[in-house]
N, C-alpha and C. Protein backbone atom coordinates (compact mmCIF):
# COMPACT_ATOMS: atom_id res chain seq x y z
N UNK A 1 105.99 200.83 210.35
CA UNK A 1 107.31 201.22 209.83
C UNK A 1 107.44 200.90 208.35
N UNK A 2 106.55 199.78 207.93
CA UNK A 2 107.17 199.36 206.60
C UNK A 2 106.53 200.17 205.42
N UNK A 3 105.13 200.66 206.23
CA UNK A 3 104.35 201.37 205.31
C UNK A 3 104.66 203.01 205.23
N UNK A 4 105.71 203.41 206.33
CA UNK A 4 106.42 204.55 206.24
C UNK A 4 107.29 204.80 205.22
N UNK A 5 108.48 203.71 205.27
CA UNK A 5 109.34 203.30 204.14
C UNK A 5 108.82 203.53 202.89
N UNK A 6 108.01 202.86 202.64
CA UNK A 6 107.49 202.35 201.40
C UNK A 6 107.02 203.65 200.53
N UNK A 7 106.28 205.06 201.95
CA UNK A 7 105.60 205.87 201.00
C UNK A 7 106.54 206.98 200.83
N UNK A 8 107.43 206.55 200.97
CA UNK A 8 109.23 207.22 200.63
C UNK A 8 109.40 207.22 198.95
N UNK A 9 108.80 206.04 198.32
CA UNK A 9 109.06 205.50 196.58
C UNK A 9 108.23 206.05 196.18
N UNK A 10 108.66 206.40 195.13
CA UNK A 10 107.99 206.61 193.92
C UNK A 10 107.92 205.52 192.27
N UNK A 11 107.10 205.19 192.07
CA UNK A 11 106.86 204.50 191.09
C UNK A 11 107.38 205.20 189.69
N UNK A 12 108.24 204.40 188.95
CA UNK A 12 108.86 204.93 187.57
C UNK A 12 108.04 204.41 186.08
N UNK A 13 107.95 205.54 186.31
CA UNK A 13 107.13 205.08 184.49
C UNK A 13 108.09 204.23 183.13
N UNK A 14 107.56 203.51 182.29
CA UNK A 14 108.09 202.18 181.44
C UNK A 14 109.73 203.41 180.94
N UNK A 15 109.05 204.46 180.27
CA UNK A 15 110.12 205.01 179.53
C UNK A 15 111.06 205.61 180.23
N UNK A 16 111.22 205.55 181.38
CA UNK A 16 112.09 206.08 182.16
C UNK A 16 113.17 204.69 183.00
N UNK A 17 112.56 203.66 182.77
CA UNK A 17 113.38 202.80 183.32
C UNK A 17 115.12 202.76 182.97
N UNK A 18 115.07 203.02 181.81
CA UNK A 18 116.97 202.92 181.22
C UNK A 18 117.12 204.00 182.34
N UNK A 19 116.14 205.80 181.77
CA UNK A 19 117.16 206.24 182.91
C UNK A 19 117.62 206.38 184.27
N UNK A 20 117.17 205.38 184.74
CA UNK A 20 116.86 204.89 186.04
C UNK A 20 118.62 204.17 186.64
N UNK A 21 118.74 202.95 185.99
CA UNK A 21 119.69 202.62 185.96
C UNK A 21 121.06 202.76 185.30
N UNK A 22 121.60 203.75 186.21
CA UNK A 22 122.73 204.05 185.99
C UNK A 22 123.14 204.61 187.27
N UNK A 23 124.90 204.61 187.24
CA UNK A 23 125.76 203.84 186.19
C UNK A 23 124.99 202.54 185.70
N UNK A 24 125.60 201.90 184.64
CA UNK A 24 125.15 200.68 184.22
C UNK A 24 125.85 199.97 184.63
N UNK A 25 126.92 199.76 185.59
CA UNK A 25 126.99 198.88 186.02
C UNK A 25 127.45 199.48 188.15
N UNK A 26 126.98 198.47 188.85
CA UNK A 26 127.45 198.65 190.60
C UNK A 26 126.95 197.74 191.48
N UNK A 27 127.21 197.79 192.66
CA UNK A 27 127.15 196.76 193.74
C UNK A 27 125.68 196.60 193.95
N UNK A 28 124.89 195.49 193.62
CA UNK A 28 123.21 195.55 194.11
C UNK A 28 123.24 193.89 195.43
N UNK A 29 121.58 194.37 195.48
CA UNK A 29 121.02 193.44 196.20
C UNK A 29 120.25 192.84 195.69
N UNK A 30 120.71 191.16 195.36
CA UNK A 30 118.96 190.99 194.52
C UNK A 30 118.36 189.84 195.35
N UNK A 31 116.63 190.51 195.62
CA UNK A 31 115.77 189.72 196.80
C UNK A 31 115.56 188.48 195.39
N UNK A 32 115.08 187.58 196.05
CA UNK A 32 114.52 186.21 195.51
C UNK A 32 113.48 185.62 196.33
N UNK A 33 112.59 184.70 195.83
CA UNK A 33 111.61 183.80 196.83
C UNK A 33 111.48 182.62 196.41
N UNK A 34 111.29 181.38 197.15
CA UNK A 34 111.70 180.20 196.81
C UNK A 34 109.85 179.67 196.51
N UNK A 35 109.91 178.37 195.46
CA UNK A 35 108.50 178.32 195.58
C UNK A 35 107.74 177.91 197.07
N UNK A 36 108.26 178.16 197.99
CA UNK A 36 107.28 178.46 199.18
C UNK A 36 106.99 179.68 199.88
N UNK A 37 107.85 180.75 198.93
CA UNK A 37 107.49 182.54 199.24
C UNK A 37 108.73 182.60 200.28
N UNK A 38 109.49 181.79 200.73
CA UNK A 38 110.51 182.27 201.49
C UNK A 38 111.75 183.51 201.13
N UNK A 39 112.02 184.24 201.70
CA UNK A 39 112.55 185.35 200.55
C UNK A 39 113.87 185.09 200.78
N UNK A 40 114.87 185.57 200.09
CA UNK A 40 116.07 185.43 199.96
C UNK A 40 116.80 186.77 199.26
N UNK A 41 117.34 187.23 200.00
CA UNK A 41 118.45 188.31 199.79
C UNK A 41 120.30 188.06 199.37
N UNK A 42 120.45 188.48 198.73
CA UNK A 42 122.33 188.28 198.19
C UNK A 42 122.66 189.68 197.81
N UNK A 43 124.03 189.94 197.90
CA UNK A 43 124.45 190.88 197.63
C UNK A 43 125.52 190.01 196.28
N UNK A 44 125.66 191.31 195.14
CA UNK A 44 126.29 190.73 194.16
C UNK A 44 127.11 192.41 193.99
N UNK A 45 128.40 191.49 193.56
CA UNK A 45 129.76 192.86 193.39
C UNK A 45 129.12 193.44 192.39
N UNK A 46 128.72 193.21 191.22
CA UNK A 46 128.26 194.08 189.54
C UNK A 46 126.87 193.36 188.92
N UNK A 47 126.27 193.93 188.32
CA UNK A 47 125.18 193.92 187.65
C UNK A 47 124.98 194.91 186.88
N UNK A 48 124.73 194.62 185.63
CA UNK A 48 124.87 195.20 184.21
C UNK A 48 123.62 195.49 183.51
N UNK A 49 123.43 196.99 183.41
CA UNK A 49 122.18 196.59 182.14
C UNK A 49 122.93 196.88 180.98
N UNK A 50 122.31 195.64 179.89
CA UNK A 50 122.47 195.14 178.84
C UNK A 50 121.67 195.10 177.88
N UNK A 51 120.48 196.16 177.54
CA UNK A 51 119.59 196.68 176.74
C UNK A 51 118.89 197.63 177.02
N UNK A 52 118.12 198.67 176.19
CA UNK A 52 117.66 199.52 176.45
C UNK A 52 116.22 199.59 176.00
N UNK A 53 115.45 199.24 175.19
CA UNK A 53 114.13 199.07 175.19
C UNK A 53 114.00 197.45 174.58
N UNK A 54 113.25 196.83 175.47
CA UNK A 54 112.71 196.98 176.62
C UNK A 54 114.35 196.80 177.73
N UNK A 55 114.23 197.66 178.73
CA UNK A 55 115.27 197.56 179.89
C UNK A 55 115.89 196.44 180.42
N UNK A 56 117.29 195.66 180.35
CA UNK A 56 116.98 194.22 180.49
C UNK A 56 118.32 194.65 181.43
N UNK A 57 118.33 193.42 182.72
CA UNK A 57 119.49 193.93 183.31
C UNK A 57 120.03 192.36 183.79
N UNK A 58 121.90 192.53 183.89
CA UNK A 58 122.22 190.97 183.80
C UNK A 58 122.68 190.87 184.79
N UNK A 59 123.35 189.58 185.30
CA UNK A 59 123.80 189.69 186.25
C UNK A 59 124.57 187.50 186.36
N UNK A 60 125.23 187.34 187.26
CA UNK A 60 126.09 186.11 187.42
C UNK A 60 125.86 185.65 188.76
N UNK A 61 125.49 183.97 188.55
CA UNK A 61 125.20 183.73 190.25
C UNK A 61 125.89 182.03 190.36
N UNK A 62 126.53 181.81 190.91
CA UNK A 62 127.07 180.54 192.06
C UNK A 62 126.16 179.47 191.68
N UNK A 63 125.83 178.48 191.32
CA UNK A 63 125.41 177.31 191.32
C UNK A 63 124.74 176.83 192.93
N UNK A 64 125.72 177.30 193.68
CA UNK A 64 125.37 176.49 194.79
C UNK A 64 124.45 177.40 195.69
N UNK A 65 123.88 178.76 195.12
CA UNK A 65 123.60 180.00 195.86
C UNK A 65 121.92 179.52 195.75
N UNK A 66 121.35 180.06 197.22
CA UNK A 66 119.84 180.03 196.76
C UNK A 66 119.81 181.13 195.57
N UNK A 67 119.83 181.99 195.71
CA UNK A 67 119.56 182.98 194.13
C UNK A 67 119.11 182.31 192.88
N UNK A 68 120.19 181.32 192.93
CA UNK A 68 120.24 180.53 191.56
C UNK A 68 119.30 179.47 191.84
N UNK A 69 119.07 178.87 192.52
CA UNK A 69 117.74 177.75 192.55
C UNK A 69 116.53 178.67 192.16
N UNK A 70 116.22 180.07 193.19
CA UNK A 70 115.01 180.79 192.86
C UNK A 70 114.94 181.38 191.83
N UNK A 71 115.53 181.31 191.05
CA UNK A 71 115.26 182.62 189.91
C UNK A 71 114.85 181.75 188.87
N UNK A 72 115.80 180.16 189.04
CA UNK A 72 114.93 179.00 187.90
C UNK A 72 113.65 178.70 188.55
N UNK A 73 113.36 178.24 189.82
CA UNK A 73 112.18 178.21 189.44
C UNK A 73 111.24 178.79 189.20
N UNK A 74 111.19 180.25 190.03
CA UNK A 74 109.85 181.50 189.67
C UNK A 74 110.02 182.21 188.44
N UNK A 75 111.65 182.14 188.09
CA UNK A 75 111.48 183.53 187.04
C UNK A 75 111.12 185.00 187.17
N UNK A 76 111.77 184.90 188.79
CA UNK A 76 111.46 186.88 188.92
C UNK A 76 112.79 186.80 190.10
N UNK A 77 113.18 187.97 189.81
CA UNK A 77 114.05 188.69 191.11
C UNK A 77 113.89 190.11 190.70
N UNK A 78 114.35 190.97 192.40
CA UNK A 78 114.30 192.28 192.23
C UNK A 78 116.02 192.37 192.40
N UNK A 79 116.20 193.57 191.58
CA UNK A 79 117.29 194.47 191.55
C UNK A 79 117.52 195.52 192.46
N UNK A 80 117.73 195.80 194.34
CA UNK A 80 117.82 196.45 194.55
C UNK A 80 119.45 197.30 194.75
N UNK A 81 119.38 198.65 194.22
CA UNK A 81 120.93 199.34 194.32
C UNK A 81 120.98 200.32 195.70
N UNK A 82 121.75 199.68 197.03
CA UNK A 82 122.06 200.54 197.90
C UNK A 82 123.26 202.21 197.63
N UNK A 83 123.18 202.37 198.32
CA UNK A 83 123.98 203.76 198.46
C UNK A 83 125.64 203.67 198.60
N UNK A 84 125.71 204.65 198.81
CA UNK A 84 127.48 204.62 199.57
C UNK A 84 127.55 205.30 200.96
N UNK A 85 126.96 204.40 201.62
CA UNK A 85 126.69 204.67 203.00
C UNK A 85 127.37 203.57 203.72
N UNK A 86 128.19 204.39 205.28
CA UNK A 86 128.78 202.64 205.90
C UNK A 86 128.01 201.81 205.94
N UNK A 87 126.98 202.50 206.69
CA UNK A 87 126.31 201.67 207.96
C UNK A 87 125.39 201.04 206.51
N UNK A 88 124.51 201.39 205.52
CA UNK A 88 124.04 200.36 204.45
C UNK A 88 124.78 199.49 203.56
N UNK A 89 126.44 200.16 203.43
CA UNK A 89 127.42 198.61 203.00
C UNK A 89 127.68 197.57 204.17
N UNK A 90 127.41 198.24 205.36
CA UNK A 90 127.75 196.84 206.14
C UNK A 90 127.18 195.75 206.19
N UNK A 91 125.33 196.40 205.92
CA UNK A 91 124.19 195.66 205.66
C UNK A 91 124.31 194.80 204.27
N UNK A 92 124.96 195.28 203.38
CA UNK A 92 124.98 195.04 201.84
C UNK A 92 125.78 193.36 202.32
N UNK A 93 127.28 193.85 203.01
CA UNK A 93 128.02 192.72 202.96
C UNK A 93 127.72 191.46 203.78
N UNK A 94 126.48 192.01 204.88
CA UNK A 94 125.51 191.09 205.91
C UNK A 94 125.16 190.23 204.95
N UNK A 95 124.31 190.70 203.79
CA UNK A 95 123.63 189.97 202.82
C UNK A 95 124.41 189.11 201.84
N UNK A 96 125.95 189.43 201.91
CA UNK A 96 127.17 188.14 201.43
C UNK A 96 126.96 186.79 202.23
N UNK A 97 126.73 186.99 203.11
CA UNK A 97 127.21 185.85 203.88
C UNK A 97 126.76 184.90 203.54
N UNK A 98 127.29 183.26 203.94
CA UNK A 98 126.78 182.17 203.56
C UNK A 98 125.79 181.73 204.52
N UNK A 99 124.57 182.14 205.31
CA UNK A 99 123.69 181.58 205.01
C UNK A 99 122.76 180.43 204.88
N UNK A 100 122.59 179.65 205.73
CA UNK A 100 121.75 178.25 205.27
C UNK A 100 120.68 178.81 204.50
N UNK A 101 120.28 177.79 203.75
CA UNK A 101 119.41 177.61 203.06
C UNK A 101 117.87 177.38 203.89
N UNK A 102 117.25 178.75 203.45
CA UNK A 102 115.87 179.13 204.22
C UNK A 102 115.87 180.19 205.36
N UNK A 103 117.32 180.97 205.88
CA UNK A 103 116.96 181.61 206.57
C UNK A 103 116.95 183.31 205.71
N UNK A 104 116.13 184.09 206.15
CA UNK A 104 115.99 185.39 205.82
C UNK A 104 116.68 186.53 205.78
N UNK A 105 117.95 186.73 205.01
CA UNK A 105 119.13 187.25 205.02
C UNK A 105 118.73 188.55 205.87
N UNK A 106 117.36 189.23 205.60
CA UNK A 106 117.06 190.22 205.53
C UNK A 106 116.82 190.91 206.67
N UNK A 107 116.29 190.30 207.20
CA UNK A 107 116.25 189.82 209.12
C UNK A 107 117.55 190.12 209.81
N UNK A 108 118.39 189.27 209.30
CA UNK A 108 120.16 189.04 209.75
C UNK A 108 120.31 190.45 209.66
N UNK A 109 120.36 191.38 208.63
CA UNK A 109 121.05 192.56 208.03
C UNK A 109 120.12 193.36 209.08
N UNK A 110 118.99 193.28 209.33
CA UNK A 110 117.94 194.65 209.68
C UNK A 110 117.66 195.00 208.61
N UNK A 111 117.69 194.71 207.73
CA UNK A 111 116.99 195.70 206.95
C UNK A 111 115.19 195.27 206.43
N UNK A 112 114.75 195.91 206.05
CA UNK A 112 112.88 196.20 205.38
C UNK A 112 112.79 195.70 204.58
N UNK A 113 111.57 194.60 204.56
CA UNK A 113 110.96 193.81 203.06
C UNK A 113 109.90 194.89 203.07
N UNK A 114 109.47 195.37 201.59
CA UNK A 114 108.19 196.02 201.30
C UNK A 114 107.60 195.33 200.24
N UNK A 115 106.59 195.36 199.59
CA UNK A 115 106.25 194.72 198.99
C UNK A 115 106.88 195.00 197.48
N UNK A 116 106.80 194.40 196.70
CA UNK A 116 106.98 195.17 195.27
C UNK A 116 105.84 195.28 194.23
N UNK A 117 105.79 196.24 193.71
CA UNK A 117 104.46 196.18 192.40
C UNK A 117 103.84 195.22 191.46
N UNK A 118 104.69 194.52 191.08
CA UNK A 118 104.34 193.39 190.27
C UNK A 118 105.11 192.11 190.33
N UNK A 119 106.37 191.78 190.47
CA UNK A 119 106.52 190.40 191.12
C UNK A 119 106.30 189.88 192.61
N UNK A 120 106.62 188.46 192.92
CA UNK A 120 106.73 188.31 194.19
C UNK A 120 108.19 188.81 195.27
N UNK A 121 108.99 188.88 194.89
CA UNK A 121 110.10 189.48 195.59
C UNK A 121 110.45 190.47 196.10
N UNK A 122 110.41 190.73 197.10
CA UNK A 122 109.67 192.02 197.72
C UNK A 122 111.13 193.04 197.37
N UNK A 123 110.91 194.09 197.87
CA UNK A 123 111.77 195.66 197.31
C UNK A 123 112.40 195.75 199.02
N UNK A 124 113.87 195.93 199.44
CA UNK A 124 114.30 196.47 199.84
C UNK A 124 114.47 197.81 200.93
N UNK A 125 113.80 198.46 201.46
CA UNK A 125 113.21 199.66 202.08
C UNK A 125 114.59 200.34 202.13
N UNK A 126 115.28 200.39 202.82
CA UNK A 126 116.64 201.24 202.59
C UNK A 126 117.02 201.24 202.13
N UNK A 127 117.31 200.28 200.45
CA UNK A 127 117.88 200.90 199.39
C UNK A 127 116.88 201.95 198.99
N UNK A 128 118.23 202.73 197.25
CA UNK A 128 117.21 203.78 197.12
C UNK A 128 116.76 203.55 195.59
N UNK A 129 116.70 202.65 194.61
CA UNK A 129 116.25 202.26 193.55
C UNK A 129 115.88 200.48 193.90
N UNK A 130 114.89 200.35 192.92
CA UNK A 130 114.14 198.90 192.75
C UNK A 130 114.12 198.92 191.25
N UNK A 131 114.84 197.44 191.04
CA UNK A 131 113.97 197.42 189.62
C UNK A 131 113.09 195.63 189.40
N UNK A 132 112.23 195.55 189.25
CA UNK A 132 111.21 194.15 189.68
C UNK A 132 111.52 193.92 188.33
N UNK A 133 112.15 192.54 187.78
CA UNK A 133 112.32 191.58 187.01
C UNK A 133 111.98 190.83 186.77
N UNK A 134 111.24 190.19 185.33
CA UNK A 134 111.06 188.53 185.36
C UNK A 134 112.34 188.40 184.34
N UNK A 135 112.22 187.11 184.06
CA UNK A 135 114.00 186.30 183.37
C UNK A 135 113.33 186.26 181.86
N UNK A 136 114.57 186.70 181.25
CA UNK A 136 114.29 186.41 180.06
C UNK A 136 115.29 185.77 179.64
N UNK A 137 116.14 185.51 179.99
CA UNK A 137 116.97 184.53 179.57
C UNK A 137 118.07 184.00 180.47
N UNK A 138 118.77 182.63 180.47
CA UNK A 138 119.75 182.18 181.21
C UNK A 138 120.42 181.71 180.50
N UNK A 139 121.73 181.31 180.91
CA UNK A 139 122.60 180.48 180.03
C UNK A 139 123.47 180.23 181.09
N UNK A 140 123.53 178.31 181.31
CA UNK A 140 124.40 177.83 182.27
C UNK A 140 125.76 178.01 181.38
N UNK A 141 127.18 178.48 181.98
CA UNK A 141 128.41 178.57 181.53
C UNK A 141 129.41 177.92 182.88
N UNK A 142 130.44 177.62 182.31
CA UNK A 142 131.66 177.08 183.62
C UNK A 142 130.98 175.92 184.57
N UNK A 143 130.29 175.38 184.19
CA UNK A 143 129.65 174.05 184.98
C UNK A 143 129.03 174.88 186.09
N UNK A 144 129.82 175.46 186.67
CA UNK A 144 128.88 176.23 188.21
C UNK A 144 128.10 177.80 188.30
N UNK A 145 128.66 178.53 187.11
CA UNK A 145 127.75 179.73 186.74
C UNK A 145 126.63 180.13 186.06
N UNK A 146 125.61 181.06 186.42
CA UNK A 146 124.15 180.69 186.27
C UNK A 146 124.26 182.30 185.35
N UNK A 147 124.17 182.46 183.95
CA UNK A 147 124.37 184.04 183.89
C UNK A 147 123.04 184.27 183.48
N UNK A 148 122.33 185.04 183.70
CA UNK A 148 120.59 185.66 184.07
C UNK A 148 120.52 187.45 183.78
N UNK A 149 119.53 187.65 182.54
CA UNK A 149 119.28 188.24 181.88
C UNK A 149 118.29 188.73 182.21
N UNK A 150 117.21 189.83 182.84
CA UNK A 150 116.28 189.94 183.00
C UNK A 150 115.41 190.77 182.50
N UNK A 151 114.03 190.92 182.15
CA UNK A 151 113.43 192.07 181.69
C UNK A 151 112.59 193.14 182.66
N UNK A 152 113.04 194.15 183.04
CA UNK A 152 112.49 195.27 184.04
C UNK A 152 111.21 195.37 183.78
N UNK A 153 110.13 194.56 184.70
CA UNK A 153 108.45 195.44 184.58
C UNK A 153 107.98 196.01 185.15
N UNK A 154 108.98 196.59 186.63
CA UNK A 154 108.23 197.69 187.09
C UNK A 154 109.81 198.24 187.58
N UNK A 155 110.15 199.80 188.43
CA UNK A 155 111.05 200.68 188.74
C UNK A 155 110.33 201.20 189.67
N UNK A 156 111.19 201.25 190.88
CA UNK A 156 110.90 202.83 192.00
C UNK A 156 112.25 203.20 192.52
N UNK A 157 111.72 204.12 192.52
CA UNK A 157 112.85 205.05 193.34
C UNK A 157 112.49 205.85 195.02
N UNK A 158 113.54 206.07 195.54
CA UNK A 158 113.52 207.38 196.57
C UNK A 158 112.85 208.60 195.98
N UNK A 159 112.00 208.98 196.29
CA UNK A 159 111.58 210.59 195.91
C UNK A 159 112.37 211.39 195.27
N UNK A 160 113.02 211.46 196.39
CA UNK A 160 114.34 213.05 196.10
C UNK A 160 115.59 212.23 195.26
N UNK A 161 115.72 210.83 194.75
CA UNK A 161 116.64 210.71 193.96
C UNK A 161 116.33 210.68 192.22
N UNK A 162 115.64 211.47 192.18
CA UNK A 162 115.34 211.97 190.54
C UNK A 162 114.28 213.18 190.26
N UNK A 163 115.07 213.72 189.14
CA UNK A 163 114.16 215.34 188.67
C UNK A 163 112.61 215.22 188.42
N UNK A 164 112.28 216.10 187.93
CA UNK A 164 111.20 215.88 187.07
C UNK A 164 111.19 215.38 185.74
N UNK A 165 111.92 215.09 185.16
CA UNK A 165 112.28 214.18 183.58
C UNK A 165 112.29 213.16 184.29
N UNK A 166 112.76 212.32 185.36
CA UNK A 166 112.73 211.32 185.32
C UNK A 166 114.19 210.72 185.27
N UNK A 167 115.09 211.54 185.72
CA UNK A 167 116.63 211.27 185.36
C UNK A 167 117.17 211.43 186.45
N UNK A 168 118.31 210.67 187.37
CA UNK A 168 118.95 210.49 188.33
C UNK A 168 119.54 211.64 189.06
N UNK A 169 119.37 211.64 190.07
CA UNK A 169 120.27 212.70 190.77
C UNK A 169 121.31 211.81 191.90
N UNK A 170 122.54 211.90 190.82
CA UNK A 170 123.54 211.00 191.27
C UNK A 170 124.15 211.15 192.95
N UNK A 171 123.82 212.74 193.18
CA UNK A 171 124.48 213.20 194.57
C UNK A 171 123.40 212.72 195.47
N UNK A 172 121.83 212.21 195.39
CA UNK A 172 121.27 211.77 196.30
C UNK A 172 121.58 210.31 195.85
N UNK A 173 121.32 209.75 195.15
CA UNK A 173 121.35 208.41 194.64
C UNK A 173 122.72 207.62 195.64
N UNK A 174 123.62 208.16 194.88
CA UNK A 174 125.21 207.64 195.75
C UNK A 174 125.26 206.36 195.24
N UNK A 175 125.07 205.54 194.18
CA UNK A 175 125.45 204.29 194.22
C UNK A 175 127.06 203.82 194.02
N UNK A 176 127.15 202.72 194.68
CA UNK A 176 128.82 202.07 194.78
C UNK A 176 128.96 201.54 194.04
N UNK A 177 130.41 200.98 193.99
CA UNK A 177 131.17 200.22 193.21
C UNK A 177 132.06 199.19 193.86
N UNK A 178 131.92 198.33 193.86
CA UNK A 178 132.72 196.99 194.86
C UNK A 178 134.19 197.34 194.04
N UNK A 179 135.52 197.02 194.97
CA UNK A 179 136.75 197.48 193.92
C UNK A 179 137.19 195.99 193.76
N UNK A 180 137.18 194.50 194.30
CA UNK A 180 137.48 193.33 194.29
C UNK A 180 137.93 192.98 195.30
N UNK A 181 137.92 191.65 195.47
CA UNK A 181 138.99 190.66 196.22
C UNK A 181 140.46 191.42 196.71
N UNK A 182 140.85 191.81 194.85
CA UNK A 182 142.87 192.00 195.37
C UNK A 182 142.76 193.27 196.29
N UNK A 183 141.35 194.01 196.35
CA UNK A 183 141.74 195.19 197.42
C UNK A 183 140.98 195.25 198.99
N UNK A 184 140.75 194.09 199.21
CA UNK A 184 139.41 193.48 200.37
C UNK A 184 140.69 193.03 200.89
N UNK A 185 140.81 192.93 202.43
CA UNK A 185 141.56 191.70 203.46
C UNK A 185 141.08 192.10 204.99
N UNK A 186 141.57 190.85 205.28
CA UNK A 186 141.54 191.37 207.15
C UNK A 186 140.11 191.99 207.53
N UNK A 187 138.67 190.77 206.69
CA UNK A 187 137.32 191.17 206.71
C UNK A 187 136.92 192.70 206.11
N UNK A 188 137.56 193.30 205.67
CA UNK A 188 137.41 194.43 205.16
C UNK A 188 137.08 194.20 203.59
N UNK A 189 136.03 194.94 203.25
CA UNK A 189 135.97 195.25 201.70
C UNK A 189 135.61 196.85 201.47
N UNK A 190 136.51 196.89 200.16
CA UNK A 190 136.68 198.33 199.44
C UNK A 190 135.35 198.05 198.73
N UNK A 191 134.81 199.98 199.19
CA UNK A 191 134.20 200.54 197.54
C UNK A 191 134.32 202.04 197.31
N UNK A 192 134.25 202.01 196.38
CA UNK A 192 134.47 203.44 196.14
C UNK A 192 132.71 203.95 195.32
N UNK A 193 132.89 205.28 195.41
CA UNK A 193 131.66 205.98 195.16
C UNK A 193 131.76 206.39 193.27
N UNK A 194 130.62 206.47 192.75
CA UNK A 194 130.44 207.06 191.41
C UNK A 194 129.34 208.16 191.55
N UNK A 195 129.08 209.29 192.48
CA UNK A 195 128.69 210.17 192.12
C UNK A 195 129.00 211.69 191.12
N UNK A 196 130.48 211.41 191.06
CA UNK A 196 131.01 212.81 190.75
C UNK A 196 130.46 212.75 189.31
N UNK A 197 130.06 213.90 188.90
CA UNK A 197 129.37 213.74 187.52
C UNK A 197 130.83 214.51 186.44
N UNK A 198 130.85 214.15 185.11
CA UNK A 198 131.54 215.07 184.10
C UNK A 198 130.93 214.52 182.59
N UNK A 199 130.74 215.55 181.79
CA UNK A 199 129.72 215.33 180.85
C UNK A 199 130.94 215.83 179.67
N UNK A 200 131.03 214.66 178.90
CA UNK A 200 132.38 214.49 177.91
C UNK A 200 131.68 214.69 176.91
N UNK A 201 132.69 215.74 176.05
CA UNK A 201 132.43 215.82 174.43
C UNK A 201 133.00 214.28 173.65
N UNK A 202 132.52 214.27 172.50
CA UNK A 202 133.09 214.11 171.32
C UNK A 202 133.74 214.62 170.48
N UNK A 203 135.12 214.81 170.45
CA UNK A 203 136.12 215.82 170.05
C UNK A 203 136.77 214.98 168.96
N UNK A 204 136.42 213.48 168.61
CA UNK A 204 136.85 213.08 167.39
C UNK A 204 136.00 213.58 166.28
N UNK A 205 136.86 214.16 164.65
CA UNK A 205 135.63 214.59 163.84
C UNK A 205 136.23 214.37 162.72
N UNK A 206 136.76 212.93 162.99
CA UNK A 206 137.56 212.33 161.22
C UNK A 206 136.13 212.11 160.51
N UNK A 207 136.84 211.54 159.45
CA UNK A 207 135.68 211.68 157.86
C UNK A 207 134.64 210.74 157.87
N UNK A 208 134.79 209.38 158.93
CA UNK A 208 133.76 208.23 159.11
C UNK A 208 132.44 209.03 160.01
N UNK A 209 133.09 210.20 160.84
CA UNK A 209 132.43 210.81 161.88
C UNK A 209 131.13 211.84 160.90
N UNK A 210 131.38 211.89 159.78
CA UNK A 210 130.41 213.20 159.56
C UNK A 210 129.40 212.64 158.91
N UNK A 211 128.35 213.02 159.11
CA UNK A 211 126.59 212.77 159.04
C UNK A 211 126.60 211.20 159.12
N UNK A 212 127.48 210.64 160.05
CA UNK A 212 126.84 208.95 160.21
C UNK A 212 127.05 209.29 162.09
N UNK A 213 126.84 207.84 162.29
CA UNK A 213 127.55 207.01 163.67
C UNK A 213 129.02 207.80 164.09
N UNK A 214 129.07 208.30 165.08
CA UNK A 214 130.53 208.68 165.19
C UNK A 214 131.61 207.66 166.37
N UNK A 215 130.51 206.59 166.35
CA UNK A 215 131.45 205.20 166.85
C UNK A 215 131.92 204.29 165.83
N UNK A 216 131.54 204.84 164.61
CA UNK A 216 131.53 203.34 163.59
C UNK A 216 133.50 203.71 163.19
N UNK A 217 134.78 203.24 163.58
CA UNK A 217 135.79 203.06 162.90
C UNK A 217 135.54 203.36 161.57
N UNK A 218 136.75 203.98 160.92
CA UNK A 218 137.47 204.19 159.73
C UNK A 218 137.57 202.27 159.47
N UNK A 219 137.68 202.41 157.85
CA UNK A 219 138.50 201.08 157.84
C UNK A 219 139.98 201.33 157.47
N UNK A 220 140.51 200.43 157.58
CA UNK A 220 142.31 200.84 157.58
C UNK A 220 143.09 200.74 156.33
């Protein structure tokens, strides 16, 4: 089964990683392994990429979370982004739960470890993007938050969720968006979908706008 899954991906080439991830920001899964290879799965509401060459993607973790023990000590996690599917958010929010420390979230959920290309943290099988990370940077903030910066060295995808350029096809892709807490109760959590596509002009064309940057402000 796992080697069925697996020959579902396709491997993303370096220059295609930005366009890989997007939206830039939605609801992921990121696997971890502790230094005894034990793996560890979390689901996190947002994760951000925050550079574009080389691809770096961020993300915020709990002090008290395995996530945050594994990622200081190995220095790798994967980025996996599920769909907007029930039955794979139910799995997503399986992977919330608290968890003792050492058991295999992944197991709990049903869902597929596959291997991944170049770190130890294995890839997800029913999600439909991977992106394999080592850390390039942390910065402890608020006494209990761990914020983690990572650099993308390898990408796969689902087959059928990208063209031949190498660019997303948002209507297979389907990735979510967690809406928060104030709209979650009574064990229920909201998300809403970001597939609908609309491709916006630039219809500002004041005088800062012509032959420069057409983000750079006027000064006043």
């Amino acid at each position: 089964m796992e080697g069925i899954l697996e020959s579902l991906k396709v491997d993303v080439p370096k220059e295609h990683f930005d366009l890989l991830f997007t939206p830039v920001a939605c609801v992921v899964s990121i696997t971890t392994v502790d230094t005894a290879n034990r793996v560890n799965a979390a689901s996190f509401a947002t994760c951000v990429r925050v550079h574009h060459e080389p691809t770096c993607i961020a993300f915020c973790v709990d002090s008290h979370k395995d996530t945050y023990r594994n990622v200081l000590a190995t220095n790798e996690f994967v980025v996996n982004i599920p769909s907007f599917d029930r039955e794979i958010l139910e799995k997503v929010r399986t992977l919330g739960l608290p968890f003792a420390p050492g058991v295999n979230e992944l197991e709990k959920a049903g869902l597929t470890a596959i291997p991944s290309k170049v770190v130890k943290p294995p890839r997800i099988a029913e999600y439909k993007s991977h992106f394999e990370c080592r850390v390039e940077w942390t910065k402890q903030w608020f006494d209990t938050r761990l914020m983690v910066v990572g650099r993308v060295v390898a990408a796969s995808v689902d087959k059928d969720c990208i063209d031949a350029d190498g660019r997303v096809l948002l209507n297979k892709l389907r990735p979510a968006h967690y809406c928060g807490q104030a709209y979650s109760g009574d064990n229920k959590y909201r998300f809403v979908a970001s597939y609908e596509v609309m491709d916006v002009d630039t219809v500002y064309d004041g005088p800062e706008a012509k032959g420069g940057d057409p983000r750079v402000k006027a000064k006043s």
